[in-house]
Protein backbone atom coordinates (compact mmCIF):
# COMPACT_ATOMS: atom_id res chain seq x y z
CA UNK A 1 177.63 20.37 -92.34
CA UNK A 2 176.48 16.76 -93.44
CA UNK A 3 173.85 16.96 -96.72
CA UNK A 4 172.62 13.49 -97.46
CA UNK A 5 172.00 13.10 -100.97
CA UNK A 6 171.71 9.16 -101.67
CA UNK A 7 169.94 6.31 -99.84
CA UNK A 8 172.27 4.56 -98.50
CA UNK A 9 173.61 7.34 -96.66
CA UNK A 10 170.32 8.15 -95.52
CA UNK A 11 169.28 4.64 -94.63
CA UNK A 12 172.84 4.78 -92.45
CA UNK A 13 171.95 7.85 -90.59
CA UNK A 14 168.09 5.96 -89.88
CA UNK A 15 169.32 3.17 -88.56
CA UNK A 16 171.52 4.64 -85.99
CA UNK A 17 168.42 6.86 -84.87
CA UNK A 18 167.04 3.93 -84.04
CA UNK A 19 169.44 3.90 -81.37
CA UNK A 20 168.75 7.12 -79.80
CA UNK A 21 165.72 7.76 -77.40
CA UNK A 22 164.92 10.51 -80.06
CA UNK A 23 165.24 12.35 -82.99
CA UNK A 24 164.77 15.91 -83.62
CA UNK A 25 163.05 16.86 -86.95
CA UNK A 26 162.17 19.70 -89.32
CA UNK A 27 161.78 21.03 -92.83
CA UNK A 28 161.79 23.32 -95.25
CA UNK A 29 159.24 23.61 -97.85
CA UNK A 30 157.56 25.53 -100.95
CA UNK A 31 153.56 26.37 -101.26
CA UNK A 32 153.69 29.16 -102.48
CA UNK A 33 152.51 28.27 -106.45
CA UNK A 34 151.23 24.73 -105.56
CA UNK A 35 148.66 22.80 -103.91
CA UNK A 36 150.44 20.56 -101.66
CA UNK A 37 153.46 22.00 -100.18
CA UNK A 38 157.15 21.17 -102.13
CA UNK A 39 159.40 19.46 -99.93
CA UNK A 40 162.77 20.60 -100.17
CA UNK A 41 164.77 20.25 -97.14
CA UNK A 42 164.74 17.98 -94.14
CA UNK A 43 166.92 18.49 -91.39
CA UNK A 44 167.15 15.72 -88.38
CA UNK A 45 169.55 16.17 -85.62
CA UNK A 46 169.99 13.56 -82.37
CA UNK A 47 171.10 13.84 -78.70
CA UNK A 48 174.38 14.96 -78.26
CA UNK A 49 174.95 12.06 -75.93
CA UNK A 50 177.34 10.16 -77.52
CA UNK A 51 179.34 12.90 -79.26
CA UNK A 52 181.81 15.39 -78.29
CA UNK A 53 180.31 18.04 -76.91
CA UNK A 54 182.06 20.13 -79.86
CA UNK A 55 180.11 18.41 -82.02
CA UNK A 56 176.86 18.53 -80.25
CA UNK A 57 175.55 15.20 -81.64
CA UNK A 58 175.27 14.36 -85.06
CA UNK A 59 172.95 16.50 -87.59
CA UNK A 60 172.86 16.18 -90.83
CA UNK A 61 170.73 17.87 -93.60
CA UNK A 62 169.01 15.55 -96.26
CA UNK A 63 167.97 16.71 -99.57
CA UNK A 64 165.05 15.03 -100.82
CA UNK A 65 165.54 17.24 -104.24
CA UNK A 66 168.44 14.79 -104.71
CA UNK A 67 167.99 12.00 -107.84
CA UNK A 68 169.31 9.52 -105.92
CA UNK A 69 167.42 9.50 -102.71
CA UNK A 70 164.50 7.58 -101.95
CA UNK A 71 162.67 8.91 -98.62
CA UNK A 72 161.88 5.17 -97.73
CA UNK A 73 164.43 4.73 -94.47
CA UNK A 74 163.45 8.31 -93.38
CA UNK A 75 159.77 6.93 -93.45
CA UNK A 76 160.62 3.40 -91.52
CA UNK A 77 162.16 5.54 -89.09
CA UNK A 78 159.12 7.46 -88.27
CA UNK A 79 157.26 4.44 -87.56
CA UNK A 80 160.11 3.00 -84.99
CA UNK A 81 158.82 3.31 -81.84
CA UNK A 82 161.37 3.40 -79.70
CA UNK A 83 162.70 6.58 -80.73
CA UNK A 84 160.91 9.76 -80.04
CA UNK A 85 160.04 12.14 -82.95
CA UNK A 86 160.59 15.85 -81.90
CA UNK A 87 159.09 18.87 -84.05
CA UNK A 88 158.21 22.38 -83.36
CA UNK A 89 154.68 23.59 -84.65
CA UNK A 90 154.51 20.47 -86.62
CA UNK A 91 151.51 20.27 -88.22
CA UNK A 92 152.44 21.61 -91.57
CA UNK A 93 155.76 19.00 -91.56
CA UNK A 94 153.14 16.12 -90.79
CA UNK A 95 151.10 17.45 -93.56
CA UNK A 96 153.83 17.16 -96.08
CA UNK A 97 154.69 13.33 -95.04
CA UNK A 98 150.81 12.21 -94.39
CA UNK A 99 150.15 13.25 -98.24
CA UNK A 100 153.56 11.57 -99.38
CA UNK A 101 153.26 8.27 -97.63
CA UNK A 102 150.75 8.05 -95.56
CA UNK A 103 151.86 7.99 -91.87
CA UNK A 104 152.20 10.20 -89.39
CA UNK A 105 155.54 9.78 -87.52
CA UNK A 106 155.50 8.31 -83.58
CA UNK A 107 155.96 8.73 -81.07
CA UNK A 108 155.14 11.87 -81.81
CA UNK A 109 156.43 15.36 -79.33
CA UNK A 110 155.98 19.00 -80.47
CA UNK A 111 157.35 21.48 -78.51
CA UNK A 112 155.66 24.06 -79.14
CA UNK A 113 152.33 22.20 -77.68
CA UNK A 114 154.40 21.32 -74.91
CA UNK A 115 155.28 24.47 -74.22
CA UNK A 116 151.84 26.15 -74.25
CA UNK A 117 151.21 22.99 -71.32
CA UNK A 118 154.27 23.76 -69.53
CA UNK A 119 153.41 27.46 -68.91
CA UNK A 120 155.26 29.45 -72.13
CA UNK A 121 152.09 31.33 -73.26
CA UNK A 122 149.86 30.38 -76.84
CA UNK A 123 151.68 29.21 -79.59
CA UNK A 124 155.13 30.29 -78.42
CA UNK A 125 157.59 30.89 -80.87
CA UNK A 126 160.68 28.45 -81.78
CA UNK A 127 162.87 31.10 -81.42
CA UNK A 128 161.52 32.19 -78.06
CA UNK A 129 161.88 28.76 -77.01
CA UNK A 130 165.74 29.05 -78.05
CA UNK A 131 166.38 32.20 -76.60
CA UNK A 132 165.04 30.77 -72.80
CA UNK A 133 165.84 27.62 -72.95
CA UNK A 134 168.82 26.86 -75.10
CA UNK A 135 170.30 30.56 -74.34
CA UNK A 136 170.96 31.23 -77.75
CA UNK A 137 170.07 33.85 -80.40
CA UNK A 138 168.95 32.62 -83.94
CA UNK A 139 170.06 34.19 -87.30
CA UNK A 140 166.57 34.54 -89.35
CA UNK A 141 168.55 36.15 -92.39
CA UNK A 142 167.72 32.89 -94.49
CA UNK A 143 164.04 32.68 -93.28
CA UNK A 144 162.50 33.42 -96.73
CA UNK A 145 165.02 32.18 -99.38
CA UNK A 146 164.27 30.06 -102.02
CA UNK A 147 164.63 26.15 -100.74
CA UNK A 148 164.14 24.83 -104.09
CA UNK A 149 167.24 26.27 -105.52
CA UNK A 150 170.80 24.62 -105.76
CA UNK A 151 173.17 24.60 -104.60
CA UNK A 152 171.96 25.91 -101.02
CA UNK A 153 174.17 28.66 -99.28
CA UNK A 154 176.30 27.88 -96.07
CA UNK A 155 174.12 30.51 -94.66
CA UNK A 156 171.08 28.31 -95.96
CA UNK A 157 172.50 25.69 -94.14
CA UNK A 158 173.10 26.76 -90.43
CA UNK A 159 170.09 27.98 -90.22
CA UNK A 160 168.46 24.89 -91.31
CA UNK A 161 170.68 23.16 -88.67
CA UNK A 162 169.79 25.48 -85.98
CA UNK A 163 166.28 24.58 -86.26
CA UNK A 164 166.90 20.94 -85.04
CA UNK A 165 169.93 21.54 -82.88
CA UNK A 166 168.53 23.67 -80.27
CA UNK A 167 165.44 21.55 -80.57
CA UNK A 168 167.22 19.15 -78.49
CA UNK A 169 167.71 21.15 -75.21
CA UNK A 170 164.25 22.92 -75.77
CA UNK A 171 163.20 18.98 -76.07
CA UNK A 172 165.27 17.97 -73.04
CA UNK A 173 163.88 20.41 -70.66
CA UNK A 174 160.29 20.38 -71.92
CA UNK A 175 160.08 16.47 -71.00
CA UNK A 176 161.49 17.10 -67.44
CA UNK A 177 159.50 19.60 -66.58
CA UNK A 178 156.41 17.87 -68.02
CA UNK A 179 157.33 14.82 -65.88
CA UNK A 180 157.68 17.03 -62.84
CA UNK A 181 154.64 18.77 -63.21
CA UNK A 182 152.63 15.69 -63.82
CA UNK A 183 151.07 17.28 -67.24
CA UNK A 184 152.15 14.49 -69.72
CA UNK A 185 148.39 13.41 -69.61
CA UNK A 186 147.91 17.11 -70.58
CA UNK A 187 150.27 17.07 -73.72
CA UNK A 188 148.91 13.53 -74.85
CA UNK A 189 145.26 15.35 -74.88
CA UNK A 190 146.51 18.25 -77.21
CA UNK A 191 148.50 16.39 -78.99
CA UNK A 192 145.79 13.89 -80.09
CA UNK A 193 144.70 16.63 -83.13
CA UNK A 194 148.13 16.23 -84.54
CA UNK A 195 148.01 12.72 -84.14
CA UNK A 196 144.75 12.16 -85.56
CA UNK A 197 144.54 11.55 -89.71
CA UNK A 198 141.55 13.46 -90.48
CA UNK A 199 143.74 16.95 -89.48
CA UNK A 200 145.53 16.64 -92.45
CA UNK A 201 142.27 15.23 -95.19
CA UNK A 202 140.80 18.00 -97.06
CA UNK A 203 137.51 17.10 -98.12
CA UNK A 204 136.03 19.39 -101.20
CA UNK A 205 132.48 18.94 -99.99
CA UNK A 206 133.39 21.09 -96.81
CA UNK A 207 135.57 23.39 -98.54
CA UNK A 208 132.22 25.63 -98.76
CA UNK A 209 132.82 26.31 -94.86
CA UNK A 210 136.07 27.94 -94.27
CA UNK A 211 134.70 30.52 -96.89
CA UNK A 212 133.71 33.54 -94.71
CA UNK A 213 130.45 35.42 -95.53
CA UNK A 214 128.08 37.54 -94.32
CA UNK A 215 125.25 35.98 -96.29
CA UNK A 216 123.20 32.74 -94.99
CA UNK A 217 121.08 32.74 -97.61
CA UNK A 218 120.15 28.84 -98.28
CA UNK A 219 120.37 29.11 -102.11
CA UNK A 220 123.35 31.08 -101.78
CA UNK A 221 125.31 28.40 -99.60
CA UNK A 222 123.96 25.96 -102.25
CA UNK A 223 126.04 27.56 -104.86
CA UNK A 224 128.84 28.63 -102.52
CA UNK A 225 128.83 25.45 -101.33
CA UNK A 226 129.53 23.50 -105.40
CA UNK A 227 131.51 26.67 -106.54
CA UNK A 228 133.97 25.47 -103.34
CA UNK A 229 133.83 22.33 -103.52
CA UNK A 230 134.97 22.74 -107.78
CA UNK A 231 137.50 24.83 -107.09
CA UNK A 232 139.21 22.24 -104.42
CA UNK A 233 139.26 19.33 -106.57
CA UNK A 234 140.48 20.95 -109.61
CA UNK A 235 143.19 22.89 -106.77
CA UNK A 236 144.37 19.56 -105.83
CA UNK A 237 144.05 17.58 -109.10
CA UNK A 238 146.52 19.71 -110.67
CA UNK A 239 148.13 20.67 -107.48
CA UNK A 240 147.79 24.70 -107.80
CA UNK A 241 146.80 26.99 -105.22
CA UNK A 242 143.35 27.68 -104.61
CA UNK A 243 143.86 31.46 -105.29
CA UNK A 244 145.19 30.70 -108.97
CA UNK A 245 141.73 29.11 -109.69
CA UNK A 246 139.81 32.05 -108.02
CA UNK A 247 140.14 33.85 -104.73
CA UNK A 248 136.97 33.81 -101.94
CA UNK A 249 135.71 36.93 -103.21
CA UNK A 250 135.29 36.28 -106.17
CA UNK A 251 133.41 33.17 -104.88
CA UNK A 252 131.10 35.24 -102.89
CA UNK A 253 130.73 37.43 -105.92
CA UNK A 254 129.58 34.27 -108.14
CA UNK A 255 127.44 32.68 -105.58
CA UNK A 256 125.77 36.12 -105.64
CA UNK A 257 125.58 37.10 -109.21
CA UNK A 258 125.04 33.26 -110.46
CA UNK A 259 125.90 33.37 -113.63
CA UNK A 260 124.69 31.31 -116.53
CA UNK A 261 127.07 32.16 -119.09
CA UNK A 262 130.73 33.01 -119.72
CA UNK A 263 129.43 36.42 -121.09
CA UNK A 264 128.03 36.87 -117.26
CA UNK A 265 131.27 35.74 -115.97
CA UNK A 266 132.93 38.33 -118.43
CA UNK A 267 130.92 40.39 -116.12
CA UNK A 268 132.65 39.88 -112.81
CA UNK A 269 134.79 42.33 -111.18
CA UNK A 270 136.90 39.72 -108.94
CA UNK A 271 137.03 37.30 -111.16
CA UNK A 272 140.74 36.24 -112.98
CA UNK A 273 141.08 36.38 -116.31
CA UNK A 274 141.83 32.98 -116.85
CA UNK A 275 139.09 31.82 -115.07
CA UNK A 276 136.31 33.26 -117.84
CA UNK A 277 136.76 30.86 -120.21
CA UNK A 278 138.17 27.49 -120.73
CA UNK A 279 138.25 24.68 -118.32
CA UNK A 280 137.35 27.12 -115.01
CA UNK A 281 134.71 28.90 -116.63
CA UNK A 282 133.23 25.76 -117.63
CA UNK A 283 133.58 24.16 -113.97
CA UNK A 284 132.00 27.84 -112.52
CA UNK A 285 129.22 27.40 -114.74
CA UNK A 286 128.52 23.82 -113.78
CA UNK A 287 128.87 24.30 -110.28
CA UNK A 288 126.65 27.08 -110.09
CA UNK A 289 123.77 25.35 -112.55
CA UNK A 290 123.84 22.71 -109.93
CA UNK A 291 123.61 24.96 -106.88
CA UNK A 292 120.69 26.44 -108.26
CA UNK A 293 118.63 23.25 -108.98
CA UNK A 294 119.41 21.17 -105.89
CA UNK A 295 116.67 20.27 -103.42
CA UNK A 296 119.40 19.85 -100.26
CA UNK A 297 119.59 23.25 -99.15
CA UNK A 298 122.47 23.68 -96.80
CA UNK A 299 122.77 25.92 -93.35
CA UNK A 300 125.38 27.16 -91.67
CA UNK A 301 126.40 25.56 -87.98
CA UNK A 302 125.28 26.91 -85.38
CA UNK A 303 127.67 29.40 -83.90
CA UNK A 304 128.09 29.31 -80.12
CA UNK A 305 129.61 32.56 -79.71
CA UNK A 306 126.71 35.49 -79.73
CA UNK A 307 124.48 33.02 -78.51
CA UNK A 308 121.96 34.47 -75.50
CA UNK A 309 122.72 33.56 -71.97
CA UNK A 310 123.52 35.17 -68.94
CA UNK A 311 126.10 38.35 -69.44
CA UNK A 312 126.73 38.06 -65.48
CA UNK A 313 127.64 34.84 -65.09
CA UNK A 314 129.85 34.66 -68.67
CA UNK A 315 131.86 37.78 -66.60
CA UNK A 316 132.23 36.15 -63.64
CA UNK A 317 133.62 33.19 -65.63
CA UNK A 318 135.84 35.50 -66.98
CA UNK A 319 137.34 35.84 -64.12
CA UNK A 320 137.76 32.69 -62.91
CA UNK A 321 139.63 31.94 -65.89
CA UNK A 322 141.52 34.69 -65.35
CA UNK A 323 142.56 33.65 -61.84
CA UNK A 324 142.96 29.75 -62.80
CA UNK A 325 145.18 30.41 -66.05
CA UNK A 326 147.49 32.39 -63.00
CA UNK A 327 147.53 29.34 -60.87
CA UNK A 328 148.59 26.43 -63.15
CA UNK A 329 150.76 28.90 -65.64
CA UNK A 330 148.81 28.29 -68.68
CA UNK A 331 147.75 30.77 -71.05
CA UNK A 332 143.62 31.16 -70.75
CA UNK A 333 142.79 30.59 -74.52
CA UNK A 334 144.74 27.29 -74.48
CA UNK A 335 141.90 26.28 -71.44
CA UNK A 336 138.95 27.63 -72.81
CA UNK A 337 138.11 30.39 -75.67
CA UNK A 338 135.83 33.19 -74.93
CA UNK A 339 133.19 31.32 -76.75
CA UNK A 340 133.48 29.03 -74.47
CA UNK A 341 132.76 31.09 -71.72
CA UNK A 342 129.63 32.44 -73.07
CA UNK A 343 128.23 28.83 -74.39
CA UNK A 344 128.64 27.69 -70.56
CA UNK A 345 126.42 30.72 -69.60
CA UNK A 346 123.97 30.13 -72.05
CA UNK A 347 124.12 26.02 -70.73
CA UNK A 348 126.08 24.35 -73.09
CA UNK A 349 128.19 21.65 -71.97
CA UNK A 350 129.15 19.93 -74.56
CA UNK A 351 132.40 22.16 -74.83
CA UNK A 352 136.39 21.23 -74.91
CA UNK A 353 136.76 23.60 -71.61
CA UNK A 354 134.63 21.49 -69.62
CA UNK A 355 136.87 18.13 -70.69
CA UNK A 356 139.68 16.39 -69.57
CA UNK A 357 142.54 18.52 -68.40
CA UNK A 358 140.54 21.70 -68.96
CA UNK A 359 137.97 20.33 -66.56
CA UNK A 360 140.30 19.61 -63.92
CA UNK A 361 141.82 22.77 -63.61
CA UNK A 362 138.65 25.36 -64.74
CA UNK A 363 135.47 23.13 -66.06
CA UNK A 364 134.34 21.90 -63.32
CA UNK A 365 134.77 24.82 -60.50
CA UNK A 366 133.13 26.86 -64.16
CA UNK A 367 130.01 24.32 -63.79
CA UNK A 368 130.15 24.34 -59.95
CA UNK A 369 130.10 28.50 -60.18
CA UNK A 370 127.41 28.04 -62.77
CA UNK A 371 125.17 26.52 -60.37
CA UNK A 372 125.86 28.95 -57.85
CA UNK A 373 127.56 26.34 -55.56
CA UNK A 374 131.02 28.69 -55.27
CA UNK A 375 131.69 32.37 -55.30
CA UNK A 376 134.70 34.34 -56.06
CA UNK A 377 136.24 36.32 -53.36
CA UNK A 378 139.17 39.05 -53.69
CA UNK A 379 141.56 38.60 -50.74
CA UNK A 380 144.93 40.86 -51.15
CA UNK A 381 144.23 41.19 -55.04
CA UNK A 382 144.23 37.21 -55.59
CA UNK A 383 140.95 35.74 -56.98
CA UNK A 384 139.90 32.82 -54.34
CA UNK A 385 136.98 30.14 -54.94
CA UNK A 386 134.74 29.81 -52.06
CA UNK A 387 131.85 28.22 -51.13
CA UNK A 388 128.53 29.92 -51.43
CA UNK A 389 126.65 30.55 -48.10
């Protein structure tokens, strides 16, 4: 088991990647008392081609803990295109290298996306994937160890390994069955989120809405809305995890309360201890003067979902998702949510279901149904689509 641990050696390996059609790549990482994740392992593998099968092509292990390794080859590797980069469930490995440098690596293939296209259900599993497709069994005992520690274990290791050496035949046979299905217009249409820069910018000022509450209350967004939008800057300017400043519900709790003091804050039931005084306290207490004397008075979006429409219809919709999820192999929540559904009913269209490939296998018989142009029929307990006398 090759560990890279210098430059040159790295910039070795990189350069005769650039050979290969394409790459497999993963990594292991720390987040767990940090704002941005810790990179501690990456672990790059390619096609067993030009090796003995005994071998199965070369993979190696690089440690980017080591003093004497600069990153830079791995990085002008990810922007050769000529050579495919493969990942499974990549978006938190993008996230690591789109804070450290900038780029997202392409071409870009994640087979776990590719999977959900080709018929393996929602957000399979890697080791799924391995078990049907490579034929193999994976050894999970490492899973949770400490990456940041060294030296790492031989168990440590192969298990890092295994996550880029199956890759390959999970890769191989994902791409030929995409090609024979005709679907790689599918997989460039999901993959175009991961692709996309703004997946991976976290912007304080919208911090406020991933915080879930029950309250709509315009002033109270106002102050939810700065007490947020505090607590992700001073998360990522000292790169701690948003929890260590203060969790959501103590958030909630503050937007609520709005204190004007730290002897109010000594009040709080959810609130840490180190967030009552000092720096925090001071940033609460700012954040929550300014919620309370601003003019721009946010709202929550509009929600879709609950939204009043026709019940009937949104069942019958139902099932034709139902019956077209059968026919192409494709899980029904990777076509269209049950939002969805019920937005179409109420005469929404303005929807992902009703675009692109989602429209050519269920938006637009959804829309044609919708105008009462089809029907569904039961014929031997199959769902058909008919034409409405």
């Amino acid at each position: 088991m090759t560990t890279i641990t210098t430059t040159g050696d790295l910039a070795a390996f990189c350069e005769q990647a650039k050979q290969a059609p394409y790459v497999t790549v993963d990594t292991e990482f720390l987040r767990e008392r940090t704002y941005y994740s810790k990179l501690c392992l990456i672990q790059l593998a390619l096609p067993p081609a030009d090796a003995p099968k005994s071998q199965g092509g070369p993979a190696v292990l690089v440690d980017p803990l080591a003093k004497e390794l600069s990153l830079a080859p791995l990085y002008d590797l990810f922007r050769h295109r000529d050579t495919v980069k493969v990942f499974h469930a990549a978006r938190q490995d993008l996230e690591i290298f789109f804070h450290d440098e900038g780029l997202i690596p392409a071409p870009l293939f994640d087979t776990q996306v590719a999977a959900m296209v080709c018929g393996f259900g929602e957000q399979v599993g890697y080791e799924t994937l391995v078990r049907k497709i490579a034929r193999a069994n994976l050894d999970k005992s490492s899973r949770f160890t400490d990456w940041s520690r060294r030296p790492l274990s031989d168990a440590q290791k192969t298990y890092a390994l295994a996550d880029v050496t199956h890759l390959r035949a999970i890769y191989e046979h994902l791409d030929r069955e995409l090609s024979r299905s005709g679907r790689r217009s599918w997989l460039a249409e999901e993959m175009a989120v991961l692709e996309d820069p703004e997946t991976y910018i976290t912007r304080p000022e919208e911090a406020w809405l991933r915080v879930r509450t029950r309250s709509n209350g315009p002033r109270f967004l106002a102050i939810l809305r700065e007490l947020a939008q505090f607590r992700e800057r001073f998360a990522q300017e000292r790169d701690v995890p948003r929890s260590r400043v203060f969790k959501d519900d103590a958030m909630i709790e503050l937007a609520s309360t709005k204190p004007t003091s730290e002897a109010d804050l000594g009040k709080s039931r959810l609130l840490l201890r180190d967030a009552r005084r000092g720096e925090i306290a001071t940033g609460i207490l700012a954040a929550v003067k300014v919620g309370l004397e601003t003019r721009d008075l946010p709202k929550m979006p509009e929600q879709v979902q609950g939204r009043a429409g026709n019940g009937a219809l949104a069942d019958l919709l139902r099932v034709l998702l139902k019956a077209k999820s059968e026919e192409v192999g494709v899980a029904a929540k990777l076509i269209a949510a049950s939002s969805d559904l019920d937005a179409i009913a109420s005469g929404e269209r303005n929807l992902p279901a009703l675009q692109g490939w989602r429209a050519e296998v269920f938006g637009e018989d959804a829309l044609r149904l919708a105008r009462g142009e089809i029907a569904l029929s039961a014929e031997g307990g199959a769902v058909r689509v008919v034409p409405a006398r």
